[in-house]
N, C-alpha and C. Protein backbone atom coordinates (compact mmCIF):
# COMPACT_ATOMS: atom_id res chain seq x y z
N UNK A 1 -107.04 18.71 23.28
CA UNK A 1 -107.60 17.48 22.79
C UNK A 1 -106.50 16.42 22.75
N UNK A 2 -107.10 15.15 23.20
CA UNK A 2 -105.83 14.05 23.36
C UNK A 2 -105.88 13.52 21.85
N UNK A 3 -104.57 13.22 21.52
CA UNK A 3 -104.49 12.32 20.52
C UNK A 3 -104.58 11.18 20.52
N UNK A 4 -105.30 10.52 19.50
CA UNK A 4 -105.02 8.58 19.56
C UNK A 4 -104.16 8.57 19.24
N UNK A 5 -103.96 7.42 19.73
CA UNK A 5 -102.54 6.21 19.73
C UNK A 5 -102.81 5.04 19.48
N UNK A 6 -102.57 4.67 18.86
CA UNK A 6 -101.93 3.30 18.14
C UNK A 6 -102.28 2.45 19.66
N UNK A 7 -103.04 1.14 19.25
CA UNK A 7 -102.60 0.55 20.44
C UNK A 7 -101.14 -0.40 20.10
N UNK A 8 -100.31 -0.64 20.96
CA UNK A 8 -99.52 -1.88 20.38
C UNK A 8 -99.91 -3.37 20.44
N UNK A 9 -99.20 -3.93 19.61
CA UNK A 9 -99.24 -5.19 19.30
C UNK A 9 -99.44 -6.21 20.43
N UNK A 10 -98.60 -6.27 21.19
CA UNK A 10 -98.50 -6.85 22.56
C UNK A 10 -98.29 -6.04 23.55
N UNK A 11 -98.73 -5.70 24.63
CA UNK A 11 -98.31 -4.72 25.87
C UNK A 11 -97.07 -4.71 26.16
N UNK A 12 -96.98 -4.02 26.44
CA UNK A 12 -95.16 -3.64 27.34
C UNK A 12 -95.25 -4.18 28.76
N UNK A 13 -93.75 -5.07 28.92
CA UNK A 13 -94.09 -5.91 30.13
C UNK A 13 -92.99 -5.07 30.93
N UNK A 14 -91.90 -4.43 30.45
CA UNK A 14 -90.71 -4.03 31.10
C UNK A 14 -90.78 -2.59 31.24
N UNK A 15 -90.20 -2.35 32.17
CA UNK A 15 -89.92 -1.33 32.94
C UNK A 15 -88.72 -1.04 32.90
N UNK A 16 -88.00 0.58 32.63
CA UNK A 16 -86.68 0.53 32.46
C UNK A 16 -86.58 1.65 33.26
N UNK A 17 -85.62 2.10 33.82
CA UNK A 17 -84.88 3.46 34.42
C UNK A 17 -84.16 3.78 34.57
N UNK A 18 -84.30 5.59 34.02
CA UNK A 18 -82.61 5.88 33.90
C UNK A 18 -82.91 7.34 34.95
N UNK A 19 -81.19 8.04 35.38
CA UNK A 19 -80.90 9.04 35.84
C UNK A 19 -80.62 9.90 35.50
N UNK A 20 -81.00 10.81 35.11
CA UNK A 20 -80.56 11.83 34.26
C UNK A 20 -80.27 13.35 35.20
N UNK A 21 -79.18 14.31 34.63
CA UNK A 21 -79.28 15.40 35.49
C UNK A 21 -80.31 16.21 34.92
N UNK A 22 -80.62 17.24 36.01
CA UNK A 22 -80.96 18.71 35.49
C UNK A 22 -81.38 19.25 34.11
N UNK A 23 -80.15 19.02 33.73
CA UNK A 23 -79.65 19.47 32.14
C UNK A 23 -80.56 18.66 31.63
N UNK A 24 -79.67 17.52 31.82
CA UNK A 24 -80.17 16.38 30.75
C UNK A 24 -81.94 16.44 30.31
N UNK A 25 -82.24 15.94 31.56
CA UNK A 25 -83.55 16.21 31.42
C UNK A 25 -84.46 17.63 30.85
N UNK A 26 -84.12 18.55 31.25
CA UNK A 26 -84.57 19.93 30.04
C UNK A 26 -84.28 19.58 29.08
N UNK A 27 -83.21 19.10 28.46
CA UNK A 27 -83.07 18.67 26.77
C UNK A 27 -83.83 17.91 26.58
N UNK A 28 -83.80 16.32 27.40
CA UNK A 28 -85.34 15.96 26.40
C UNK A 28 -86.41 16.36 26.87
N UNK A 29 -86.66 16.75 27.65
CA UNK A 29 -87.75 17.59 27.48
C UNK A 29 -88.34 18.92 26.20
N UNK A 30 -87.31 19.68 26.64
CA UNK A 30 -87.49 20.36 25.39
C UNK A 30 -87.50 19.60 23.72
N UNK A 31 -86.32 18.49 23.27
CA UNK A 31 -87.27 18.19 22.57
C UNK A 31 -88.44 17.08 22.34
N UNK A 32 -88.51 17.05 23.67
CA UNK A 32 -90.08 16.46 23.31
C UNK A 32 -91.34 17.18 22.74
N UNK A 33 -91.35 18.03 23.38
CA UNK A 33 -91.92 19.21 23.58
C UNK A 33 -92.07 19.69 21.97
N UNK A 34 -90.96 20.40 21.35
CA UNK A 34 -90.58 20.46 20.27
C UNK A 34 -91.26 19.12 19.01
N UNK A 35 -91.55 18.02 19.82
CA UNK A 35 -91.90 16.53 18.33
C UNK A 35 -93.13 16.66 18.84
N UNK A 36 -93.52 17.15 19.83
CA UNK A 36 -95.03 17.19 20.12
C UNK A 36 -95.49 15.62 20.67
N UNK A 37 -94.43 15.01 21.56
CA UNK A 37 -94.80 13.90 21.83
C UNK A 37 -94.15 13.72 23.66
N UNK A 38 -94.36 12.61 24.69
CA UNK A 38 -93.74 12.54 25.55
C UNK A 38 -92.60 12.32 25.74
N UNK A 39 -92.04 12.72 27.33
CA UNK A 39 -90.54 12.72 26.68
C UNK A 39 -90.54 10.97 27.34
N UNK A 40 -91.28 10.29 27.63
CA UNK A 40 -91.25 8.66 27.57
C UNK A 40 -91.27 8.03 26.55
N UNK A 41 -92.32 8.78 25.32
CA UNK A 41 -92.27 8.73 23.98
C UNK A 41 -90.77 8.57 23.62
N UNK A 42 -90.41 9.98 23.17
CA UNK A 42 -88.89 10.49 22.92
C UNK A 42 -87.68 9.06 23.36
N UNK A 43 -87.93 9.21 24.69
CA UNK A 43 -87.00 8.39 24.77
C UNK A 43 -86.99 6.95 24.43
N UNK A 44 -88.25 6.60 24.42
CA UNK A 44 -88.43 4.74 23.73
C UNK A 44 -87.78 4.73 22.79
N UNK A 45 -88.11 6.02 21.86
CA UNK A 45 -88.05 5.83 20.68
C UNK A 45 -86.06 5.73 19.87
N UNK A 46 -85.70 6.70 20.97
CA UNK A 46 -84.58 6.95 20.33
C UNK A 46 -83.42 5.82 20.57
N UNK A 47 -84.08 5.34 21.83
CA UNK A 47 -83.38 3.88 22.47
C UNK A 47 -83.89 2.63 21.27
N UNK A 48 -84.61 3.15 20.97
CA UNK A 48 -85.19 1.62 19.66
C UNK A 48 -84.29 1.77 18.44
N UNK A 49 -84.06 2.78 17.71
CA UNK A 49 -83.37 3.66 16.72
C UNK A 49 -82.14 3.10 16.92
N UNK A 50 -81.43 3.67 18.02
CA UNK A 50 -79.91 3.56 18.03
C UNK A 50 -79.51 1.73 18.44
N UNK A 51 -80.57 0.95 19.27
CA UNK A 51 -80.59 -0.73 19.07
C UNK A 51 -80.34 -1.10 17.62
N UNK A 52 -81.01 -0.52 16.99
CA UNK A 52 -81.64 -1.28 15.72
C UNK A 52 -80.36 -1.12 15.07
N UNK A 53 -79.80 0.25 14.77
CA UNK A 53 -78.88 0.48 13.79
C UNK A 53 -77.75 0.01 14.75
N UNK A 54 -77.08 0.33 15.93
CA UNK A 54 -76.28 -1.07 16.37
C UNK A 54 -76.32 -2.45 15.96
N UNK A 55 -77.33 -3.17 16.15
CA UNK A 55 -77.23 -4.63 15.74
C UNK A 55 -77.18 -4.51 14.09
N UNK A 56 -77.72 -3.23 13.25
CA UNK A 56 -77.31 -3.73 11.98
C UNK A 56 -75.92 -3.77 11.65
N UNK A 57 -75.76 -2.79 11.99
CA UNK A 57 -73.68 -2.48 11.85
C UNK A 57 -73.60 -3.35 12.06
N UNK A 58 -73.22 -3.68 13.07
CA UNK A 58 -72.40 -4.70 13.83
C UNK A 58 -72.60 -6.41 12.60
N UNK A 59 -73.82 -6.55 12.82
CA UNK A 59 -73.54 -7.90 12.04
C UNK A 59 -73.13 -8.38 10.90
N UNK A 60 -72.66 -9.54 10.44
CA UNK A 60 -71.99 -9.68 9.35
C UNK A 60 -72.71 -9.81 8.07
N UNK A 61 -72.44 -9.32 7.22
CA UNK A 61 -73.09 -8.99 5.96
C UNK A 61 -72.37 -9.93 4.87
N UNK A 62 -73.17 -10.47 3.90
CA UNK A 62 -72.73 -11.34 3.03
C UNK A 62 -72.65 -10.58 1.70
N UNK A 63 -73.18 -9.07 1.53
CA UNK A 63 -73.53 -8.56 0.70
C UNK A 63 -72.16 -7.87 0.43
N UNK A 64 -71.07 -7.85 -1.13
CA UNK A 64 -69.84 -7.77 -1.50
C UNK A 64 -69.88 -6.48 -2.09
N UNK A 65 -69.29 -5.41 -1.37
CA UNK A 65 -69.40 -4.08 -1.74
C UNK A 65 -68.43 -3.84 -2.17
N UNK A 66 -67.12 -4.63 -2.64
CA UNK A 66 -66.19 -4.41 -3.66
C UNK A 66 -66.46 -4.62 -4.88
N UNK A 67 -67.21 -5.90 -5.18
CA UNK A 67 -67.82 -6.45 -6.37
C UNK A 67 -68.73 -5.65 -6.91
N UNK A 68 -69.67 -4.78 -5.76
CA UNK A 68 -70.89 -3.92 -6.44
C UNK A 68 -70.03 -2.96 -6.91
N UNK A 69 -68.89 -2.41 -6.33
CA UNK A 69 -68.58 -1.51 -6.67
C UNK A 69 -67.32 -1.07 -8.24
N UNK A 70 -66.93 -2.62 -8.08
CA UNK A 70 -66.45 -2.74 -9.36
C UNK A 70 -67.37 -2.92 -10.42
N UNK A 71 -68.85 -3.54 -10.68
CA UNK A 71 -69.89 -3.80 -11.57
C UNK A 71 -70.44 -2.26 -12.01
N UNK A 72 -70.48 -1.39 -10.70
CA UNK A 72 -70.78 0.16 -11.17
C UNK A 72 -69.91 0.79 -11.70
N UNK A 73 -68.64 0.60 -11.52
CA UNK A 73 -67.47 1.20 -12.31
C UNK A 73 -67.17 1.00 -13.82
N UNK A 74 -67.71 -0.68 -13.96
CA UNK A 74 -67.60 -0.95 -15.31
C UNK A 74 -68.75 -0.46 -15.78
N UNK A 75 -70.17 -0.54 -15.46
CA UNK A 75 -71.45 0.40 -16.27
C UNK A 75 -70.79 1.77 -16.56
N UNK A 76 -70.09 2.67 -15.49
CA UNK A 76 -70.30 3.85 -16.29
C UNK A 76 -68.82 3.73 -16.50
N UNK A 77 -67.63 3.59 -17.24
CA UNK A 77 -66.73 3.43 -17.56
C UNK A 77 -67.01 3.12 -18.90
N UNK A 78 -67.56 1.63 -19.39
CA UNK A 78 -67.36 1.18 -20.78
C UNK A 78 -68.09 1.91 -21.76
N UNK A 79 -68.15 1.45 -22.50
CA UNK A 79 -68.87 2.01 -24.43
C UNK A 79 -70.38 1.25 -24.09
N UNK A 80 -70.53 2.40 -24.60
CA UNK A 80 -72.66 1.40 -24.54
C UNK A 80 -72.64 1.01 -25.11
N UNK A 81 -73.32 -0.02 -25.14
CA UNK A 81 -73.95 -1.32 -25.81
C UNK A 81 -75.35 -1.50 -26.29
N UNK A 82 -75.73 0.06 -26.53
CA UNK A 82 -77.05 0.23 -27.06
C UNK A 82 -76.88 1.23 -28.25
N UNK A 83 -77.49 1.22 -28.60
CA UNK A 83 -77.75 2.18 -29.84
C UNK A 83 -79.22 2.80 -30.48
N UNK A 84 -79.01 3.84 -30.96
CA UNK A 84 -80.55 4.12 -31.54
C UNK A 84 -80.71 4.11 -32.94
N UNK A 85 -79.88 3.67 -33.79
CA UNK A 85 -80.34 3.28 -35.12
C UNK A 85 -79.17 2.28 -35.63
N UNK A 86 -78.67 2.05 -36.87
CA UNK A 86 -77.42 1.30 -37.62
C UNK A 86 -76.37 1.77 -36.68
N UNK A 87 -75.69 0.36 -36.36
CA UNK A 87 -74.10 0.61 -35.81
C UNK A 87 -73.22 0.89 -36.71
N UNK A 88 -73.62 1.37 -38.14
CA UNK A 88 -72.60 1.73 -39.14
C UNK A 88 -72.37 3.08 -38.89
N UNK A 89 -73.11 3.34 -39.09
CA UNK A 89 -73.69 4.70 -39.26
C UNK A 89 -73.06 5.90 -37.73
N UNK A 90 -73.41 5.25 -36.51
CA UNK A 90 -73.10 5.70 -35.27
C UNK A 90 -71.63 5.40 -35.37
């Protein structure tokens, strides 16, 4: 029995091709085979994956991971600042 699929959003206009040996090709094959999907599938997919997380690395981030990391150091470092009854008493 065929599975549905998703149609996409906009059609695919491009055409890509690669060479692969012998080998190569039994590996994705096999795991295609293995995700239960094509190995045209397989390979879109893993080429989209490794784009994506390339261009995230790569670009510049405004977000200050010294600063976060000093703000978490002081949360669990200092004296709480909460209490559950009289601060005399505690």
């Amino acid at each position: 029995m065929a599975k549905k699929r998703e149609k996409p959003e906009e059609p695919a206009e491009i055409t890509l091709s690669i060479r692969l040996t012998k080998e190569q090709r039994e590996h994705v094959a096999d795991a295609a085979k293995e995700l239960g999907c094509s190995t045209t599938r397989l390979i879109k997919t893993a080429a989209l994956e490794r784009a994506v997380h390339v261009l995230n690395v790569r670009r510049a981030t405004s977000f200050d991971f010294r600063e976060t990391a000093r703000w978490v150091a002081g949360l669990l470092f200092s004296e709480p600042t909460f209490g559950l009854g009289d601060s005399e008493i505690e």
